[in-house]
PDB file of N, CA and C in Angstrom:
ATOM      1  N   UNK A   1     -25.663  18.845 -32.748  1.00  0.00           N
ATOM      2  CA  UNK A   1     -24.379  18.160 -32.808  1.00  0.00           C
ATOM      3  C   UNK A   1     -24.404  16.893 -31.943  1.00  0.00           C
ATOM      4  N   UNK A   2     -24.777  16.817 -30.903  1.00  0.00           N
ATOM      5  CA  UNK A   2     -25.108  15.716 -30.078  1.00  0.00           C
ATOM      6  C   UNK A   2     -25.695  14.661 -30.389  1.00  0.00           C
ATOM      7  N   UNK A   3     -27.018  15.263 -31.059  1.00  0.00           N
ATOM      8  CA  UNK A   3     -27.789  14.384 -31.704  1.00  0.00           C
ATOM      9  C   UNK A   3     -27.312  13.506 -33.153  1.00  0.00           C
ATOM     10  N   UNK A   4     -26.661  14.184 -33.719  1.00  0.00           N
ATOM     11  CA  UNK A   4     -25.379  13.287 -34.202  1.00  0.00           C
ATOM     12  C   UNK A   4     -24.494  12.346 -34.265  1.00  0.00           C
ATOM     13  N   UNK A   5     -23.951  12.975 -32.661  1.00  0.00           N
ATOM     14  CA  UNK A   5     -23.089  12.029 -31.870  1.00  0.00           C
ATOM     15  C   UNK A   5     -23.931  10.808 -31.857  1.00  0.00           C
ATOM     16  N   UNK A   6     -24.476  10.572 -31.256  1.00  0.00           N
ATOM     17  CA  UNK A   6     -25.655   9.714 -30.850  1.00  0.00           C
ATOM     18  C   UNK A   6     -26.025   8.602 -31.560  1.00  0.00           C
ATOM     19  N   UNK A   7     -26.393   9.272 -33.058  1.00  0.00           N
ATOM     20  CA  UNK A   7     -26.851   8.519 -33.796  1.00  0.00           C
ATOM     21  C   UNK A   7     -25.404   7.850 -34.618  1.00  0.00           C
ATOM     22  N   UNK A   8     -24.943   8.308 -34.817  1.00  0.00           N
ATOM     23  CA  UNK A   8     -23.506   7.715 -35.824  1.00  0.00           C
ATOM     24  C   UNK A   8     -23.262   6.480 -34.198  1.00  0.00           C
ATOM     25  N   UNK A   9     -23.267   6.858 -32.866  1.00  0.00           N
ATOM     26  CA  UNK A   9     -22.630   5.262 -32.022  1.00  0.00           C
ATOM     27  C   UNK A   9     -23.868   4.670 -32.114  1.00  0.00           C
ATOM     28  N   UNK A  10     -25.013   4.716 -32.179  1.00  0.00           N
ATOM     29  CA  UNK A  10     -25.889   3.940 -31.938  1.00  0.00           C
ATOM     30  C   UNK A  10     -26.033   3.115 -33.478  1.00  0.00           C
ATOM     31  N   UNK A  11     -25.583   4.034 -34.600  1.00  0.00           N
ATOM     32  CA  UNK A  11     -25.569   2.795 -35.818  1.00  0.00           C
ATOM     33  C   UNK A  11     -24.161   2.403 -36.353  1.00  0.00           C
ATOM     34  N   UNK A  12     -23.700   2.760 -35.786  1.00  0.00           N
ATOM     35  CA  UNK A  12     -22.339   1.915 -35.625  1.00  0.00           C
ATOM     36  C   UNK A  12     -22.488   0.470 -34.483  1.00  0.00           C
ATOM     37  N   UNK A  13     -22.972   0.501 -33.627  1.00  0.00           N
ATOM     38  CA  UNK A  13     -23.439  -0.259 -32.310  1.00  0.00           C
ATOM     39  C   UNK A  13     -24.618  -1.377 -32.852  1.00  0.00           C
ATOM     40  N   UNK A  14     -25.549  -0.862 -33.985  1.00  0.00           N
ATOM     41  CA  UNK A  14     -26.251  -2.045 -34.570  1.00  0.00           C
ATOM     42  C   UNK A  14     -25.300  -2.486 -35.537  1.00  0.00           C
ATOM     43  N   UNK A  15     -24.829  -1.440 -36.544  1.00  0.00           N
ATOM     44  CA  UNK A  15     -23.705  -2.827 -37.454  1.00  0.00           C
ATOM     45  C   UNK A  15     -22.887  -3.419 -37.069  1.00  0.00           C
ATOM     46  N   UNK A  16     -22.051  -3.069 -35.707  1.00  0.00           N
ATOM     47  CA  UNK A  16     -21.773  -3.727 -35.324  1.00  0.00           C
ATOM     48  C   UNK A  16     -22.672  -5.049 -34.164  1.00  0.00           C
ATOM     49  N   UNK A  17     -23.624  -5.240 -34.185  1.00  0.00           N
ATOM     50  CA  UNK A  17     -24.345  -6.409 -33.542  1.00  0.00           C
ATOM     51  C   UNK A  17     -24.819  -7.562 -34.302  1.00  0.00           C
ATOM     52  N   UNK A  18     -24.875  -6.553 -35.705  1.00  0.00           N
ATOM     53  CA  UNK A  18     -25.480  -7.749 -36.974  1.00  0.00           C
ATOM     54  C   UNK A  18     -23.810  -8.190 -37.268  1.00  0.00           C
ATOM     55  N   UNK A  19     -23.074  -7.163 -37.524  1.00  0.00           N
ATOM     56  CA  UNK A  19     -21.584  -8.375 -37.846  1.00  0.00           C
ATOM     57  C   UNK A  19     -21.832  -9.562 -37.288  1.00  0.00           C
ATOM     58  N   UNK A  20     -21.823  -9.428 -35.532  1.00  0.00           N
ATOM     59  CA  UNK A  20     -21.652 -10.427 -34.888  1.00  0.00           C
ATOM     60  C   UNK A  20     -22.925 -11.500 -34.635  1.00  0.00           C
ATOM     61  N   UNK A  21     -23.611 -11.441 -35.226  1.00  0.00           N
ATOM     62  CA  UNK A  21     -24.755 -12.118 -35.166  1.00  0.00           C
ATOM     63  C   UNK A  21     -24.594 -13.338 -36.248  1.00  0.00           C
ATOM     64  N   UNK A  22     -24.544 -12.457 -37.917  1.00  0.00           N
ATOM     65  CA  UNK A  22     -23.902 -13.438 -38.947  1.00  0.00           C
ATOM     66  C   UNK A  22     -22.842 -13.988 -38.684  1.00  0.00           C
ATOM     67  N   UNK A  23     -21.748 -13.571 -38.148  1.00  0.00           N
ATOM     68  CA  UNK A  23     -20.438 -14.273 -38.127  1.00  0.00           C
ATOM     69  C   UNK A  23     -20.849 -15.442 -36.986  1.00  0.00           C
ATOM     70  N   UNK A  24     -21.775 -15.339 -36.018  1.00  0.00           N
ATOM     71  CA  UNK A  24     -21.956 -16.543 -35.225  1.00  0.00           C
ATOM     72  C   UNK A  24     -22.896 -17.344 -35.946  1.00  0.00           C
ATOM     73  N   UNK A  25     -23.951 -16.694 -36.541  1.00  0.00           N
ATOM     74  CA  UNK A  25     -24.672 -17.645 -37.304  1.00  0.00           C
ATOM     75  C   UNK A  25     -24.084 -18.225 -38.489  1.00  0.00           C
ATOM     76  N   UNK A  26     -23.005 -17.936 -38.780  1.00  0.00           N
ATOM     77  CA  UNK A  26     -22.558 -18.874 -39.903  1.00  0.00           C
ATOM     78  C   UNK A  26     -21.350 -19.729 -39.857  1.00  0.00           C
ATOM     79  N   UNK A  27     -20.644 -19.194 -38.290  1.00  0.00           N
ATOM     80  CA  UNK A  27     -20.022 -20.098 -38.022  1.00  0.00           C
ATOM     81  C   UNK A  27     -20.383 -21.362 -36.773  1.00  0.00           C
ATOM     82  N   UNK A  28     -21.098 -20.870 -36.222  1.00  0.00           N
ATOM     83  CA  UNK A  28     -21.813 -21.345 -34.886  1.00  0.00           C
ATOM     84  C   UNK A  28     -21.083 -21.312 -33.310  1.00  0.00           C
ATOM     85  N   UNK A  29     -20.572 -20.296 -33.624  1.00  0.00           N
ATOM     86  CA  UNK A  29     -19.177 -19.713 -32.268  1.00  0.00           C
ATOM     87  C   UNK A  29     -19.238 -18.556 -32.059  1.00  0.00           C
ATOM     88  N   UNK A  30     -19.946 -17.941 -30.776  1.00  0.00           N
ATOM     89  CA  UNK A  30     -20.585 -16.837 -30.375  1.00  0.00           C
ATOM     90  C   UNK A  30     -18.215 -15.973 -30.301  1.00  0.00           C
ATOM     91  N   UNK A  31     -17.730 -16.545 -29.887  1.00  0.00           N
ATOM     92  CA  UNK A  31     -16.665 -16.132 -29.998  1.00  0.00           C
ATOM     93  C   UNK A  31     -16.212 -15.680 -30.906  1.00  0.00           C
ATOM     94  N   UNK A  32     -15.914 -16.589 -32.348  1.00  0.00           N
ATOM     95  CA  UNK A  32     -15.695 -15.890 -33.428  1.00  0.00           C
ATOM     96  C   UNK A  32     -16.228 -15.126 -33.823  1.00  0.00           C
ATOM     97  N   UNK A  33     -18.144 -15.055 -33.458  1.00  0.00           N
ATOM     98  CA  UNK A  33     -18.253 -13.960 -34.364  1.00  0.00           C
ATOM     99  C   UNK A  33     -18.144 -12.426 -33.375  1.00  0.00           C
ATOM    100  N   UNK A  34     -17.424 -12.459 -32.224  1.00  0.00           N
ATOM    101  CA  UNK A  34     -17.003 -11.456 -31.578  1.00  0.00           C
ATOM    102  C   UNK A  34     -15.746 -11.177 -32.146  1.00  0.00           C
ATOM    103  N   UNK A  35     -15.274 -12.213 -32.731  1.00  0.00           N
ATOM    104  CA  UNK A  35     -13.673 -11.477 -33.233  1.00  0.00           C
ATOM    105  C   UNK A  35     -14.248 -11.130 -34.594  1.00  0.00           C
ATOM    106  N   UNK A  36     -14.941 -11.352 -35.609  1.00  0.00           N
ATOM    107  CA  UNK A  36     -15.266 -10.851 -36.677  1.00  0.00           C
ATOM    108  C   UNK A  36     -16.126  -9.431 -36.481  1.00  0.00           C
ATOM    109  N   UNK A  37     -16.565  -9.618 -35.483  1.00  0.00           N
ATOM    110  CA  UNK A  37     -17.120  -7.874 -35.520  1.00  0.00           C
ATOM    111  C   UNK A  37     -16.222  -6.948 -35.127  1.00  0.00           C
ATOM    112  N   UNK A  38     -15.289  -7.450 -33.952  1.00  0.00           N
ATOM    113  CA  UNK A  38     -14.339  -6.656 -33.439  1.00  0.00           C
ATOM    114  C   UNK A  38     -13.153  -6.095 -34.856  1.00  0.00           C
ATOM    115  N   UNK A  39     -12.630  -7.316 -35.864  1.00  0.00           N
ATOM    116  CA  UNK A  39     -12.112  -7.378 -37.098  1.00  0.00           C
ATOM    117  C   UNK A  39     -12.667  -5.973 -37.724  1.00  0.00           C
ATOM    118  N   UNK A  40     -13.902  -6.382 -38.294  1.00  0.00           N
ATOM    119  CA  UNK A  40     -14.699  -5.486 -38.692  1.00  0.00           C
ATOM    120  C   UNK A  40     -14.426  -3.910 -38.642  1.00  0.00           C
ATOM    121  N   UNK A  41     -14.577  -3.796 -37.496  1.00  0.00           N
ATOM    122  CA  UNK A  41     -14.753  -2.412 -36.446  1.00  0.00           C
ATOM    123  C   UNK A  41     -13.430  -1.857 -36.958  1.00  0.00           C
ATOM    124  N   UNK A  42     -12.727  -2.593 -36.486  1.00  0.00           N
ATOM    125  CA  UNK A  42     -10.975  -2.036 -36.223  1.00  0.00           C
ATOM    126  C   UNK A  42     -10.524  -1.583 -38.171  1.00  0.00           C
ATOM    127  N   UNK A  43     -11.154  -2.449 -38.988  1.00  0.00           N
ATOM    128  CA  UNK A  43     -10.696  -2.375 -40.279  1.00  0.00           C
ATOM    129  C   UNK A  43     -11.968  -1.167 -40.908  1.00  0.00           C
ATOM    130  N   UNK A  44     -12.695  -0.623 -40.564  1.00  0.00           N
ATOM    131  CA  UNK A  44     -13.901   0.217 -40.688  1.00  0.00           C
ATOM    132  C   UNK A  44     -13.574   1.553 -40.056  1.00  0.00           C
ATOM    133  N   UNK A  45     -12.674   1.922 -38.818  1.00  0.00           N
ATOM    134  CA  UNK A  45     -12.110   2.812 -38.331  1.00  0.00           C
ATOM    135  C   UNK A  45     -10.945   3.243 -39.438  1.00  0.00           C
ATOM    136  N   UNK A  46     -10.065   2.060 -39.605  1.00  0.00           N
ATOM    137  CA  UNK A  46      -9.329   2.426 -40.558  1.00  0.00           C
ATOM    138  C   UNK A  46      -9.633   2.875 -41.794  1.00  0.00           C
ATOM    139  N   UNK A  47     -10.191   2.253 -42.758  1.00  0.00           N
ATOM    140  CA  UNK A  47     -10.917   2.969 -44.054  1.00  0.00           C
ATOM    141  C   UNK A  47     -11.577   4.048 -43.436  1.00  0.00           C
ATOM    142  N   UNK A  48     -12.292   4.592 -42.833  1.00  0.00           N
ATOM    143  CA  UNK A  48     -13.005   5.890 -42.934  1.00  0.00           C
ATOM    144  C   UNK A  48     -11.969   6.738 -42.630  1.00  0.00           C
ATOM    145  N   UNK A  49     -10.666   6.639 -41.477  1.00  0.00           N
ATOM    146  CA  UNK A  49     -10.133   7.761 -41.206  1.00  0.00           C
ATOM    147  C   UNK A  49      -8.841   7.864 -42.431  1.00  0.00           C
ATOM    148  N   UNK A  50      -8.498   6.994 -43.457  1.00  0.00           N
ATOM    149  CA  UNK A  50      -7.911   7.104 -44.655  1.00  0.00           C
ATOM    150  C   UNK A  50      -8.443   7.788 -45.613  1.00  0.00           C
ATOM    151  N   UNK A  51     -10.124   7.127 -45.689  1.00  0.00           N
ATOM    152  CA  UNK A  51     -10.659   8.601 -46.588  1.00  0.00           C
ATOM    153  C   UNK A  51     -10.851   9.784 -46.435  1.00  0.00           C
ATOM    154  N   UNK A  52     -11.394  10.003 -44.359  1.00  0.00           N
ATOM    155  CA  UNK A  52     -11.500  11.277 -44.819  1.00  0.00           C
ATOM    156  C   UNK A  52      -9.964  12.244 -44.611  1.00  0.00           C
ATOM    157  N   UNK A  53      -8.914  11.176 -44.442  1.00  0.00           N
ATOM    158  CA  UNK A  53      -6.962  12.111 -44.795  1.00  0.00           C
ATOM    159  C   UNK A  53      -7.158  12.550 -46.357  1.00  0.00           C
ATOM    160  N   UNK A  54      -7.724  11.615 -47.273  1.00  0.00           N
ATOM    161  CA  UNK A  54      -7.473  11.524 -48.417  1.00  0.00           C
ATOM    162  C   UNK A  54      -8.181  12.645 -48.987  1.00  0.00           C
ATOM    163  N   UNK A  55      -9.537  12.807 -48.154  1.00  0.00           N
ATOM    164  CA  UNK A  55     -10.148  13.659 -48.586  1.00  0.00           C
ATOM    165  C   UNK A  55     -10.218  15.170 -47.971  1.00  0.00           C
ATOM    166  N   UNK A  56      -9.963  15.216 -47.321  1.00  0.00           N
ATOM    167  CA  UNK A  56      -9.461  16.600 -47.050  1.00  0.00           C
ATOM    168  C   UNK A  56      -7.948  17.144 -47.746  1.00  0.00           C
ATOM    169  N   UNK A  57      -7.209  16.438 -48.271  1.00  0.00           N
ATOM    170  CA  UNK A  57      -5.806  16.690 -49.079  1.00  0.00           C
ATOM    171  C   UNK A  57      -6.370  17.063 -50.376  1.00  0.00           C
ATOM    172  N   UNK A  58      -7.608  16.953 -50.678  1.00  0.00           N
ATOM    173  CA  UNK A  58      -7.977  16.777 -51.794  1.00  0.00           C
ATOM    174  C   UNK A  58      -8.608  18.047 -52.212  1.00  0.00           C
ATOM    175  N   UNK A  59      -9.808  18.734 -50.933  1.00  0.00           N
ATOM    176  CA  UNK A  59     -10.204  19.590 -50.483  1.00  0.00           C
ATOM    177  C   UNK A  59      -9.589  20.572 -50.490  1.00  0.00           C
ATOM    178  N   UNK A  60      -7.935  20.415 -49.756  1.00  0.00           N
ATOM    179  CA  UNK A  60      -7.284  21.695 -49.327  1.00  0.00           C
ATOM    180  C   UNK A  60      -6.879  21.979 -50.744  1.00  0.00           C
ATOM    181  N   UNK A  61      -6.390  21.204 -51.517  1.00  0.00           N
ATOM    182  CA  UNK A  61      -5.993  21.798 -53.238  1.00  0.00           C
ATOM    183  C   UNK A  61      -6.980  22.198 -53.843  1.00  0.00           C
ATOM    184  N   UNK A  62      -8.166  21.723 -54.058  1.00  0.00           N
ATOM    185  CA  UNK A  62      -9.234  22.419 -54.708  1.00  0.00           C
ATOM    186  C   UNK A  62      -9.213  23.846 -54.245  1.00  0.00           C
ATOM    187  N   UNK A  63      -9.512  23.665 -53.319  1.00  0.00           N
ATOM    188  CA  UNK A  63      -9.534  25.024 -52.229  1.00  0.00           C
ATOM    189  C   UNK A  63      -8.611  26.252 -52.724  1.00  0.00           C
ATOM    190  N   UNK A  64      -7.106  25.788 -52.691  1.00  0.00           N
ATOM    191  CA  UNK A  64      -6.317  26.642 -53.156  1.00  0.00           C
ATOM    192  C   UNK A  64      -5.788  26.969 -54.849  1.00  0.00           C
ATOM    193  N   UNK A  65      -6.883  26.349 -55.295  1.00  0.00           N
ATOM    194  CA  UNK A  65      -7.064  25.990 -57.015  1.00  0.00           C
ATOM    195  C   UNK A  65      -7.654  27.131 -57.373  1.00  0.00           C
ATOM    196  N   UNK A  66      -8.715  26.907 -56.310  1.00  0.00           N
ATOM    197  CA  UNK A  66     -10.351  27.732 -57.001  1.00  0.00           C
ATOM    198  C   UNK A  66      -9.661  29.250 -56.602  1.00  0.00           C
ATOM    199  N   UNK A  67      -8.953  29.238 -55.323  1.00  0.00           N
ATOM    200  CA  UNK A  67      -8.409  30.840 -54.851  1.00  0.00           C
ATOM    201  C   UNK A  67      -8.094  31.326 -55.966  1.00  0.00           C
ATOM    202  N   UNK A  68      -6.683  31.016 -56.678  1.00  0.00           N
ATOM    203  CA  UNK A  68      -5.668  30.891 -57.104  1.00  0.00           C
ATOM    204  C   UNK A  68      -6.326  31.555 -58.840  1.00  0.00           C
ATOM    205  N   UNK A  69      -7.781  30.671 -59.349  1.00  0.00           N
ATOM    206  CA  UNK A  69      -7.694  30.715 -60.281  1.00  0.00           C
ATOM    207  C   UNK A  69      -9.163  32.291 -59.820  1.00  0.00           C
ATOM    208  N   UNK A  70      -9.628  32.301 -58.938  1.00  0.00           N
ATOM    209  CA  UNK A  70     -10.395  33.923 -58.588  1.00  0.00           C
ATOM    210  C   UNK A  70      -9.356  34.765 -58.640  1.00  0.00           C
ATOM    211  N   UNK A  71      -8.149  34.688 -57.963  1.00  0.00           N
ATOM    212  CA  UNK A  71      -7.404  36.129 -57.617  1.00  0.00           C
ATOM    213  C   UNK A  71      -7.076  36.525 -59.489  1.00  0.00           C
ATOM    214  N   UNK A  72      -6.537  35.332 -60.038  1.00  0.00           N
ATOM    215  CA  UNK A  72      -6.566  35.698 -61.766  1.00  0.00           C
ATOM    216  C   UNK A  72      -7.188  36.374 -62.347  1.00  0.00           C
ATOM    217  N   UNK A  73      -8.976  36.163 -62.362  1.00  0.00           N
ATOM    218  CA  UNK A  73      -9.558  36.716 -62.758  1.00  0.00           C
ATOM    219  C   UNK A  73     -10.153  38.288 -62.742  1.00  0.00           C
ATOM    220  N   UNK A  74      -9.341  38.529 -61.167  1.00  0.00           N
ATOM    221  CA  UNK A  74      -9.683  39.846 -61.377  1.00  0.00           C
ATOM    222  C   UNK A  74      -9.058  40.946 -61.323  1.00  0.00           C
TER     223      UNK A  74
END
């Protein structure tokens, strides 16, 4: 589990270094491209913790689908 941990900040920690690398290399402002990675980050937290709401709502009905349609069958 740790080792997990680990690896999901450490490649989160390189995509976030290449954000900011392109966003300075293409704008030529070590600043901006700190606000474009920071951008990034903050809008990347958001989509993942929307999918996985979305997807566990999704989960819990299957879930109580599949019960629902076992207790039928027998």
């Amino acid at each position: 589990m740790i080792t997990r941990i680990k690896r999901a900040f450490t490649a989160r920690a390189i995509s976030l270094l290449i954000t900011i690398s392109i966003g300075w290399f293409l704008t030529g402002d070590f600043q901006l491209g700190l606000s474009i990675g920071a951008i990034d980050t903050v809008i990347k937290l958001f989509i993942y913790y929307s999918h996985e709401s979305i997807w566990e709502t999704k989960m819990a009905k299957d879930i109580k689908r599949i019960k629902k349609n076992y207790i039928k069958e027998k």
